[in-house]
N, C-alpha and C. Protein backbone atom coordinates (compact mmCIF):
# COMPACT_ATOMS: atom_id res chain seq x y z
N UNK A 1 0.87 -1.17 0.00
CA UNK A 1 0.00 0.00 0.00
C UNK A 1 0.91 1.23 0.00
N UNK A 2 0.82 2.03 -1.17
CA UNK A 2 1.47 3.51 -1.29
C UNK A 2 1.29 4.04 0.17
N UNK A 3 2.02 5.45 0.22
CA UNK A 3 2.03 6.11 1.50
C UNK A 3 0.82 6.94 1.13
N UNK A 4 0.47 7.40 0.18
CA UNK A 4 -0.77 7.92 0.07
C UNK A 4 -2.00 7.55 0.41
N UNK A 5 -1.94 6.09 -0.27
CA UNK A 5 -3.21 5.07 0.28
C UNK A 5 -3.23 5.17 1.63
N UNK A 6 -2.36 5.06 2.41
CA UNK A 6 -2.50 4.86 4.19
C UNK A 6 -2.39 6.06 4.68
N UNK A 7 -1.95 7.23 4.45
CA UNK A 7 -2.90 8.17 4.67
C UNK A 7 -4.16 8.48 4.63
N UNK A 8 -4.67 8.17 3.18
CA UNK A 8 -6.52 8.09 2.63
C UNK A 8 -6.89 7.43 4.18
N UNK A 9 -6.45 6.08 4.07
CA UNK A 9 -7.08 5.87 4.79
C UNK A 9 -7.24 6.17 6.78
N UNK A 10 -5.62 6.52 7.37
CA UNK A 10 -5.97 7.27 8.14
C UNK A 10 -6.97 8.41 8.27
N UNK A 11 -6.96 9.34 7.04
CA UNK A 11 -7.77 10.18 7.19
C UNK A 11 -9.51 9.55 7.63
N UNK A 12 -9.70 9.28 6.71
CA UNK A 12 -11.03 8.15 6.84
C UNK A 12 -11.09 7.22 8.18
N UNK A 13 -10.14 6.93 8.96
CA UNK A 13 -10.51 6.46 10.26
C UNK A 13 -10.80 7.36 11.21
N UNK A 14 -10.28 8.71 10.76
CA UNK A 14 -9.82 9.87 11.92
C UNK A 14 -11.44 10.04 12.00
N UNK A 15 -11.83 10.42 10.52
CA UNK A 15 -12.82 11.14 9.70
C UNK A 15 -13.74 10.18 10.46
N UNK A 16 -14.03 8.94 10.65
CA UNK A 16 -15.09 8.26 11.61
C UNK A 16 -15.51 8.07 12.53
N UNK A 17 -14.21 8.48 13.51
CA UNK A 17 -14.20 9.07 14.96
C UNK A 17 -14.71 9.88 15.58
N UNK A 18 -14.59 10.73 14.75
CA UNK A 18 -15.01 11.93 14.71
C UNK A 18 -16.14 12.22 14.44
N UNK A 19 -16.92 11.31 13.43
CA UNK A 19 -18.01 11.64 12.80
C UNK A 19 -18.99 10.53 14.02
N UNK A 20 -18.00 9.46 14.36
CA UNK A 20 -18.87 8.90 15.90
C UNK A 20 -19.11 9.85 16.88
N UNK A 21 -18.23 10.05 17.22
CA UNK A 21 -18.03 11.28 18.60
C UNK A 21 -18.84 12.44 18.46
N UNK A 22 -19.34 12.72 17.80
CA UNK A 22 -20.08 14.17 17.19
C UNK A 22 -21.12 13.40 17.23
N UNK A 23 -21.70 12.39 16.70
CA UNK A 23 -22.73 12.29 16.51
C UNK A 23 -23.51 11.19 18.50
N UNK A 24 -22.36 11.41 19.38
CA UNK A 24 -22.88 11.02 20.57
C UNK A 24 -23.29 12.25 21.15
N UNK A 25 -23.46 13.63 20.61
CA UNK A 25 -23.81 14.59 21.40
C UNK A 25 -25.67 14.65 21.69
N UNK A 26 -26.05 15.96 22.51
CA UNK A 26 -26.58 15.71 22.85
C UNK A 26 -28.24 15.68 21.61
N UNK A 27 -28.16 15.65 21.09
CA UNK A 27 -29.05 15.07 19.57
C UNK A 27 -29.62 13.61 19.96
N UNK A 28 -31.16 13.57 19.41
CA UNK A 28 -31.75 12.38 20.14
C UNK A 28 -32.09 11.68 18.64
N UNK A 29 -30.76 11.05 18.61
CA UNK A 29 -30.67 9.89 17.50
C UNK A 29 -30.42 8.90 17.93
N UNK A 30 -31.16 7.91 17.55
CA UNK A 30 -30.94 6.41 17.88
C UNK A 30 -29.33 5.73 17.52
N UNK A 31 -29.43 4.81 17.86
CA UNK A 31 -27.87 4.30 18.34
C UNK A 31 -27.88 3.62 16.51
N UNK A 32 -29.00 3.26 15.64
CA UNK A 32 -29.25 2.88 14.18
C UNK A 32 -28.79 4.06 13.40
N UNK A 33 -29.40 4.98 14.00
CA UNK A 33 -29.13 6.14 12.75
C UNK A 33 -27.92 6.77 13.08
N UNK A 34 -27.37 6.93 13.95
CA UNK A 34 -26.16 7.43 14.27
C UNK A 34 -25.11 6.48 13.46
N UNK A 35 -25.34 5.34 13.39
CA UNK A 35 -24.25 4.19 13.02
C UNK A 35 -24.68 4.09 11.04
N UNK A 36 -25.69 4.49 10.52
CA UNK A 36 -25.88 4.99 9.82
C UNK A 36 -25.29 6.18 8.88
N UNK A 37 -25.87 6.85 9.96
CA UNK A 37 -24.83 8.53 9.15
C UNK A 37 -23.45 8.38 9.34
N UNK A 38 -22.83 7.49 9.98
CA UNK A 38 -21.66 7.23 9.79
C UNK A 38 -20.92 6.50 8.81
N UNK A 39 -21.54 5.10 8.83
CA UNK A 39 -21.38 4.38 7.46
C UNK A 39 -21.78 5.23 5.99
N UNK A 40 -22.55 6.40 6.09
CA UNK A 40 -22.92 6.97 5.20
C UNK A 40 -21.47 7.97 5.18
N UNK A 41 -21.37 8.91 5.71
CA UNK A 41 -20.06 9.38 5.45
C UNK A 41 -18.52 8.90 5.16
N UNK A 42 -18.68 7.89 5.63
CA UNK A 42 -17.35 7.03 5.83
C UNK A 42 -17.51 6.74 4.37
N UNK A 43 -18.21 5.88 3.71
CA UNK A 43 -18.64 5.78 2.18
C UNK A 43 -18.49 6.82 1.55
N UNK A 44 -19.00 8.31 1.45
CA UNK A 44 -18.51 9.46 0.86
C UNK A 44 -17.07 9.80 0.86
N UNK A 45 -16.40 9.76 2.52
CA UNK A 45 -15.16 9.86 2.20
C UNK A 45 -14.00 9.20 1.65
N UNK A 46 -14.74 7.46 1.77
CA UNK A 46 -14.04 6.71 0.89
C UNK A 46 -14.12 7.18 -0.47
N UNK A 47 -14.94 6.79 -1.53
CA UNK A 47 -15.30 7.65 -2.63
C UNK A 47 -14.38 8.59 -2.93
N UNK A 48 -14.69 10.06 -2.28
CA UNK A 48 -13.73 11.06 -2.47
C UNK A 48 -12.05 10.47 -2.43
N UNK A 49 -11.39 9.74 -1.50
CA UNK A 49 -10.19 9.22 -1.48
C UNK A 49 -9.65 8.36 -2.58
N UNK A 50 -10.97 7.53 -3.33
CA UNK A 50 -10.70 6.81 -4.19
C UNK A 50 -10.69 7.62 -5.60
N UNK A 51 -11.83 8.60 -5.59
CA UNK A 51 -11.14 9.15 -6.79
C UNK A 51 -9.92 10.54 -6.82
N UNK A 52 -9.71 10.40 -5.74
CA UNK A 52 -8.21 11.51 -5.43
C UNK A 52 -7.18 10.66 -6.05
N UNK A 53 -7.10 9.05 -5.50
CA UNK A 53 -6.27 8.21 -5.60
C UNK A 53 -6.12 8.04 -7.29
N UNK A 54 -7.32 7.81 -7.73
CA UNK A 54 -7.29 7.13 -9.40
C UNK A 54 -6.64 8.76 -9.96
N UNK A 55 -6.75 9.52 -9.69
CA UNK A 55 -6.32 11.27 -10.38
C UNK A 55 -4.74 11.19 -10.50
N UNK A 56 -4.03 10.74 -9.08
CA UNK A 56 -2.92 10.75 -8.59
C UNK A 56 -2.48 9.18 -9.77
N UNK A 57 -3.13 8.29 -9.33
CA UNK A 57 -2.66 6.96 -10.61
C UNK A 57 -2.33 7.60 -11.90
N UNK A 58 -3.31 8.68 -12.62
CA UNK A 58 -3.21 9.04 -13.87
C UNK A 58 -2.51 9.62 -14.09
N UNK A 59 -2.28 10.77 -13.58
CA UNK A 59 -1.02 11.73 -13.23
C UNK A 59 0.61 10.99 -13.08
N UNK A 60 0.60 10.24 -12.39
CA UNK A 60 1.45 9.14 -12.28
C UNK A 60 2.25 8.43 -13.55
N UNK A 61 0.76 8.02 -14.60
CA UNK A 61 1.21 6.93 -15.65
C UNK A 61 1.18 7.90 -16.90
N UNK A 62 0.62 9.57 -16.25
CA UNK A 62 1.27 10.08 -17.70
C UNK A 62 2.61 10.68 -17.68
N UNK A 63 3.14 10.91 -16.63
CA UNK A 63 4.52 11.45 -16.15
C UNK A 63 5.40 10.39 -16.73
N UNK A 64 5.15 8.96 -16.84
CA UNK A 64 5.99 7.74 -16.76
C UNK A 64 6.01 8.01 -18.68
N UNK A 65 4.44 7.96 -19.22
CA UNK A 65 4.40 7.86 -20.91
C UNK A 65 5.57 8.82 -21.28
N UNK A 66 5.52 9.89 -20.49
CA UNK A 66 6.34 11.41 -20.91
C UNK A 66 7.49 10.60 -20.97
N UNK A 67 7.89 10.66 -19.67
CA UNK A 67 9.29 9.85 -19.66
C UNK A 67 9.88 9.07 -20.45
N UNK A 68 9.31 8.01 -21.28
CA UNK A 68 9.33 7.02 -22.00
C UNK A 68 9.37 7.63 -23.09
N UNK A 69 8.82 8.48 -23.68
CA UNK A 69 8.93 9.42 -24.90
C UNK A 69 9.87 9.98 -25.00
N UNK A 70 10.42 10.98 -23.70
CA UNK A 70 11.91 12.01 -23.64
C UNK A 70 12.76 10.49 -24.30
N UNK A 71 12.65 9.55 -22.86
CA UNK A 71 14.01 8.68 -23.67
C UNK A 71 14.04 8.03 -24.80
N UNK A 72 12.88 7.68 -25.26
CA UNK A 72 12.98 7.19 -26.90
C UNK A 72 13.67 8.38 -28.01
N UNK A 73 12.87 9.30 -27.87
CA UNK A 73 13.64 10.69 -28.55
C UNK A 73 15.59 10.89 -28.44
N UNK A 74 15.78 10.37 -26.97
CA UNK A 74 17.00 11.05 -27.05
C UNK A 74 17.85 9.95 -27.40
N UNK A 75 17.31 8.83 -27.03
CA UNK A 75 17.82 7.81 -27.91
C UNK A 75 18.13 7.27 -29.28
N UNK A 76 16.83 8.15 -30.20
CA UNK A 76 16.97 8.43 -31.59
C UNK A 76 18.21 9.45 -31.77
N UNK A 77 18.52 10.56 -30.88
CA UNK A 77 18.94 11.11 -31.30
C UNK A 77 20.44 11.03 -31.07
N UNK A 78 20.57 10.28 -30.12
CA UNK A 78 22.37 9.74 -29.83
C UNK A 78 22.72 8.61 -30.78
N UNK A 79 21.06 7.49 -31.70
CA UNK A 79 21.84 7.40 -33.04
C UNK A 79 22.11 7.91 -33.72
N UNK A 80 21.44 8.73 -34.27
CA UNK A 80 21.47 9.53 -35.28
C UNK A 80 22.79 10.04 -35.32
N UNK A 81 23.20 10.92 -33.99
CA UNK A 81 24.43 11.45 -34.22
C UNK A 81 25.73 10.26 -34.04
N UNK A 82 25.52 9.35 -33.46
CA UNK A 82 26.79 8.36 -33.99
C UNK A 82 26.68 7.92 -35.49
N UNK A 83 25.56 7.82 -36.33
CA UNK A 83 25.44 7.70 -37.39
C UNK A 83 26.21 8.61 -38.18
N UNK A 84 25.90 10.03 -37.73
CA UNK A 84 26.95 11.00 -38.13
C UNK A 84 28.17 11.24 -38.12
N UNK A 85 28.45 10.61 -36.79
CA UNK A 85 29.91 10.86 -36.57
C UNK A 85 30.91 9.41 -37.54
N UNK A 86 30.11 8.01 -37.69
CA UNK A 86 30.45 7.02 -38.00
C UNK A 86 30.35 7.76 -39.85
N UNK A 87 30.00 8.60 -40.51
CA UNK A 87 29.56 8.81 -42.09
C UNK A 87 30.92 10.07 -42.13
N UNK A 88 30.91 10.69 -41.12
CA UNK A 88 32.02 11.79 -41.10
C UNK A 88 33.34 11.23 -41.14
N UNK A 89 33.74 10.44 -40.24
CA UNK A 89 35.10 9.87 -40.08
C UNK A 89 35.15 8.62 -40.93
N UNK A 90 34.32 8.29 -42.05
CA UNK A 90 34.74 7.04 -43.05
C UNK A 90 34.94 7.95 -44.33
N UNK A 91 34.28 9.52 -44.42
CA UNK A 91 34.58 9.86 -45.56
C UNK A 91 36.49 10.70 -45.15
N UNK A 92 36.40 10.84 -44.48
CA UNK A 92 37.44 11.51 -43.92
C UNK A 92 38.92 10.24 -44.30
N UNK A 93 38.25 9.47 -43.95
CA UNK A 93 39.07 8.00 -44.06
C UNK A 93 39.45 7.62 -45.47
N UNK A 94 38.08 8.26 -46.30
CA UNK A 94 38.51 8.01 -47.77
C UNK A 94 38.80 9.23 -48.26
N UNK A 95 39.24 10.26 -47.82
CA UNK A 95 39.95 11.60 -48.60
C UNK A 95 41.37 11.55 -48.15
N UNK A 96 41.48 10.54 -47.58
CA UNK A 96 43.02 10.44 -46.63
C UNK A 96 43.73 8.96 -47.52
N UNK A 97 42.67 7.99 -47.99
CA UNK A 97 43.42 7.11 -48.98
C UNK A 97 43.55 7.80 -50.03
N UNK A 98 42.51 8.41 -50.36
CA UNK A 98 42.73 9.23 -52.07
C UNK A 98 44.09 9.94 -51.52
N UNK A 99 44.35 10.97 -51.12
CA UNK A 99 45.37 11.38 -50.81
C UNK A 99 46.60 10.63 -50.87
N UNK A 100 46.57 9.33 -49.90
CA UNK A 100 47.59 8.82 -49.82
C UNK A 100 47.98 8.08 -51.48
N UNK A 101 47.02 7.96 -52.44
CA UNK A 101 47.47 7.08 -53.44
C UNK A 101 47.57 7.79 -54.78
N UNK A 102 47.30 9.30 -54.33
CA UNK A 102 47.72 9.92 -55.16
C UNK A 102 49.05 10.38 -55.50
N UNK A 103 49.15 10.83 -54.05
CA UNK A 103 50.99 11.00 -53.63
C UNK A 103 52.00 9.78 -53.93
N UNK A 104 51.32 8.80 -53.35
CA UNK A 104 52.40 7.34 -54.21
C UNK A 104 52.25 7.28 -55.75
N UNK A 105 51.70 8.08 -56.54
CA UNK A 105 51.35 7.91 -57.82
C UNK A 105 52.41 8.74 -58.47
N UNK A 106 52.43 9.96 -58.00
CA UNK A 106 53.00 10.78 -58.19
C UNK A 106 54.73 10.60 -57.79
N UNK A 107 55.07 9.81 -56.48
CA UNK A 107 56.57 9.56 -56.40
C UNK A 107 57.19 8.20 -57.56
N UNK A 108 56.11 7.33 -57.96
CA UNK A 108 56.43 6.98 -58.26
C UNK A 108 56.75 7.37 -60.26
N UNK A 109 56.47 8.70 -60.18
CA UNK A 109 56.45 8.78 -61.89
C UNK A 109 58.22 9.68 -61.97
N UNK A 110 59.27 9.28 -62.63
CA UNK A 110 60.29 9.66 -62.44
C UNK A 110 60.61 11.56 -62.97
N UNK A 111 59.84 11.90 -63.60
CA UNK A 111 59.92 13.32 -64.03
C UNK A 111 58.74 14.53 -63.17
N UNK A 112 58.47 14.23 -62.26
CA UNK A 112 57.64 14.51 -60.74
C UNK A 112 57.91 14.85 -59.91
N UNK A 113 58.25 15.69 -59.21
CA UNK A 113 58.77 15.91 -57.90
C UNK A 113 57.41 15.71 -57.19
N UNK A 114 57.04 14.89 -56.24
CA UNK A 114 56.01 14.72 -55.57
C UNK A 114 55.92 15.34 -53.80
N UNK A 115 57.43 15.82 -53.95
CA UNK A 115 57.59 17.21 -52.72
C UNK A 115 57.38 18.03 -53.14
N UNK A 116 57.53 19.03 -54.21
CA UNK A 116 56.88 20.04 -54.84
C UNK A 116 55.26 19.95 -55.40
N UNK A 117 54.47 19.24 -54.46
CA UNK A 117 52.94 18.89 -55.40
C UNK A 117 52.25 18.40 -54.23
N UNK A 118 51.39 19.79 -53.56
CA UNK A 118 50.55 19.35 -52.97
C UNK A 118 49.30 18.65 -52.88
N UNK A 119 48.71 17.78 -52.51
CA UNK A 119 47.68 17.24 -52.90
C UNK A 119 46.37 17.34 -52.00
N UNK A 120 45.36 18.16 -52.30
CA UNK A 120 44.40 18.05 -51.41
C UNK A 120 43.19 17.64 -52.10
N UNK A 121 42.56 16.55 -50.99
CA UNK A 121 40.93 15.73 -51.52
C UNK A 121 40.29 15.98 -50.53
N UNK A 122 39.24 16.41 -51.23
CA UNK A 122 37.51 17.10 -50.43
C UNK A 122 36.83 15.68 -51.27
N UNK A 123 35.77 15.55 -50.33
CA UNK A 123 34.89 14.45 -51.27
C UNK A 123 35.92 13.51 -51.93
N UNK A 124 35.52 13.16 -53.49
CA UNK A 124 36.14 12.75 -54.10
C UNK A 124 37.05 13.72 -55.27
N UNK A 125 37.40 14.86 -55.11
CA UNK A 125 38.42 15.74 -55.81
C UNK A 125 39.30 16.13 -55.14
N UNK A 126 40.06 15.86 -55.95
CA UNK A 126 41.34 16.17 -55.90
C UNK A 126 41.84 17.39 -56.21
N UNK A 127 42.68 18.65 -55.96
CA UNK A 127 43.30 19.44 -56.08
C UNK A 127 44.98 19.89 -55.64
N UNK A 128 45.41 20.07 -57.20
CA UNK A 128 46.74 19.66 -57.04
C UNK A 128 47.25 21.20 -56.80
N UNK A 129 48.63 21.35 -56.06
CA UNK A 129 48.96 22.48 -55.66
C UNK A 129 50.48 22.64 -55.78
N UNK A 130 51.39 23.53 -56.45
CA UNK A 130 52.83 23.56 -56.46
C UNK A 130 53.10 23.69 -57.94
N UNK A 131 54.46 23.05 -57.82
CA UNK A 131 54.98 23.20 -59.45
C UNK A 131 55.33 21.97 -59.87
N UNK A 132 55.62 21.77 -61.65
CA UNK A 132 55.42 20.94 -62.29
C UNK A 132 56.88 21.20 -62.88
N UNK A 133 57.44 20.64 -63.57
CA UNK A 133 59.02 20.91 -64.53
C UNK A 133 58.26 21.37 -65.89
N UNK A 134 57.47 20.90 -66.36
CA UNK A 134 57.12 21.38 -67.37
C UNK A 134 55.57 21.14 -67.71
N UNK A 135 54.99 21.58 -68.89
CA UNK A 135 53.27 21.51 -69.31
C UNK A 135 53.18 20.57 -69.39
N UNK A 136 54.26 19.25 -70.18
CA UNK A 136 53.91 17.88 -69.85
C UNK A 136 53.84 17.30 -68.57
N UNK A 137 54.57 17.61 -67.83
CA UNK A 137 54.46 17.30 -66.17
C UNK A 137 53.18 17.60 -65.57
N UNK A 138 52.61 18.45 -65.91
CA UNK A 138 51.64 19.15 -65.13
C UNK A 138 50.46 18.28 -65.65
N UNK A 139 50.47 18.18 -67.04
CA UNK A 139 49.10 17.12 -67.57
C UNK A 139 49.64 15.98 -66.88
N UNK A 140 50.91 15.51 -67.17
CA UNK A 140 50.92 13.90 -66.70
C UNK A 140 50.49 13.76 -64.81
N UNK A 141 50.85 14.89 -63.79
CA UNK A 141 50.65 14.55 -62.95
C UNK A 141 48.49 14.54 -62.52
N UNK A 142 48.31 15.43 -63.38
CA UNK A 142 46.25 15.57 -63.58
C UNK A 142 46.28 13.80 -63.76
N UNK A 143 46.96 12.94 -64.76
CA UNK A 143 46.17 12.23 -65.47
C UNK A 143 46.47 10.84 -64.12
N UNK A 144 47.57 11.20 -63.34
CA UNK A 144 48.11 10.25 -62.55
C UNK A 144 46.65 10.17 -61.66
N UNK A 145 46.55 11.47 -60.85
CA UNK A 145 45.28 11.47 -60.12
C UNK A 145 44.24 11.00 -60.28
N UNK A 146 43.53 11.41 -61.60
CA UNK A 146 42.70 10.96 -62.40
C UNK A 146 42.36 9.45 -62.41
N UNK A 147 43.65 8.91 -62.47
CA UNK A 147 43.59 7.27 -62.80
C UNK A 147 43.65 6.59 -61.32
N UNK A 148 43.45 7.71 -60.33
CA UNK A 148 43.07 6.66 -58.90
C UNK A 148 42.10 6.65 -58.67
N UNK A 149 41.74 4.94 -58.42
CA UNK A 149 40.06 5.10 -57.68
C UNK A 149 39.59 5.88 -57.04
N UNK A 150 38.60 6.30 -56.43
CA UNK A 150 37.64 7.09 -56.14
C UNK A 150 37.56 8.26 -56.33
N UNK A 151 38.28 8.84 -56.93
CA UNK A 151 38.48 10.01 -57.80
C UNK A 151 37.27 10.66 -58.90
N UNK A 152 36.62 11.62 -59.19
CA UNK A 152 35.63 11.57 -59.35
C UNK A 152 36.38 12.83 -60.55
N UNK A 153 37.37 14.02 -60.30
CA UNK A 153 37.65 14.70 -60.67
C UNK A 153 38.81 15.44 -60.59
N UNK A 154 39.72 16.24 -60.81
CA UNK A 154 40.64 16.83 -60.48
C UNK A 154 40.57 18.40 -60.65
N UNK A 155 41.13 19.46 -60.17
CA UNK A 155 41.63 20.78 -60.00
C UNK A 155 43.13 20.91 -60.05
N UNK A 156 43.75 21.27 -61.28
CA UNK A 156 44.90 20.82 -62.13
C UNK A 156 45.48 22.64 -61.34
N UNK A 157 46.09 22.94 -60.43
CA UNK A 157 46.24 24.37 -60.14
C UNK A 157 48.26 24.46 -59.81
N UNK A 158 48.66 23.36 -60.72
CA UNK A 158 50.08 23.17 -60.62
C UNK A 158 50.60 24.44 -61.70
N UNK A 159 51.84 24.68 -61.04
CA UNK A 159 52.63 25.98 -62.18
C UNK A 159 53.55 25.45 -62.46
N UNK A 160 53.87 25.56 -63.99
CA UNK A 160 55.44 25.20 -64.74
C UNK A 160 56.43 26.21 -64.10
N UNK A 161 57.48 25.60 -63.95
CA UNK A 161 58.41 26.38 -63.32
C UNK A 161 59.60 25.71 -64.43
């Protein structure tokens, strides 16, 4: 029994005592009707306690629905953002291989300086940065890029020197 319930019902014992004791005054009611109007009140105040009680139940089980809602929500939403963070750091993962296999593309072509040739990938493009020995250098290092997987495009921004 809740602490509420045993209050209700203290109250309601107090509440009968009382409603005995009052009703031994000096009023010329039979010992029936006195025991009467008591059982009759005692019944009202039960009643009243019981639907205080069912108010307090409802109140109760909508606080709990709420609850259950906040945490489903925030639970969607701590996937969601690991979803994000897991889509952020795999593309990140693949602008860092493009990178890396562009630069091995590039050391490995012998008329290249691949320390003079910066390489930066957003998405899948590539953008090349520095100098080239010559206009053939500069196409051949576009076409090196070009020819690595996931490569989608290049930004050719190398200078003949």
């Amino acid at each position: 029994m809740s602490i509420s319930h045993k209050r209700v019902v203290q109250v309601l014992a107090v509440s009968a005592l009382a409603l005995g004791l009052a009703a031994c005054g000096p009023k010329e009611e039979t010992a029936g009707q006195k025991l009467d109007n008591t059982i009759e009140r005692t019944e009202q105040a039960a009643e009243k306690a019981k639907m205080e009680a069912d108010r307090a139940a409802e109140a109760a089980g909508q606080k709990m629905e709420n609850a259950l809602e906040a945490t489903k929500e925030a639970a969607q939403q701590a996937a969601d953002a690991t979803k994000d963070v897991a889509s952020d750091a795999l593309a990140v993962a693949s602008e860092a291989s493009i990178t890396a296999k562009v630069k091995a593309a590039l050391v490995g072509d012998a008329d290249l300086s691949a320390l003079k040739i910066n390489v930066d990938t957003k998405g899948s493009v590539v953008t090349l940065h520095g100098e080239a020995p010559t206009q053939a250098g500069k196409d051949r290092a576009e076409q090196l890029a070009k020819a690595v997987e996931g490569v989608s495009s290049v930004n050719n921004l190398l200078t003949v020197k």
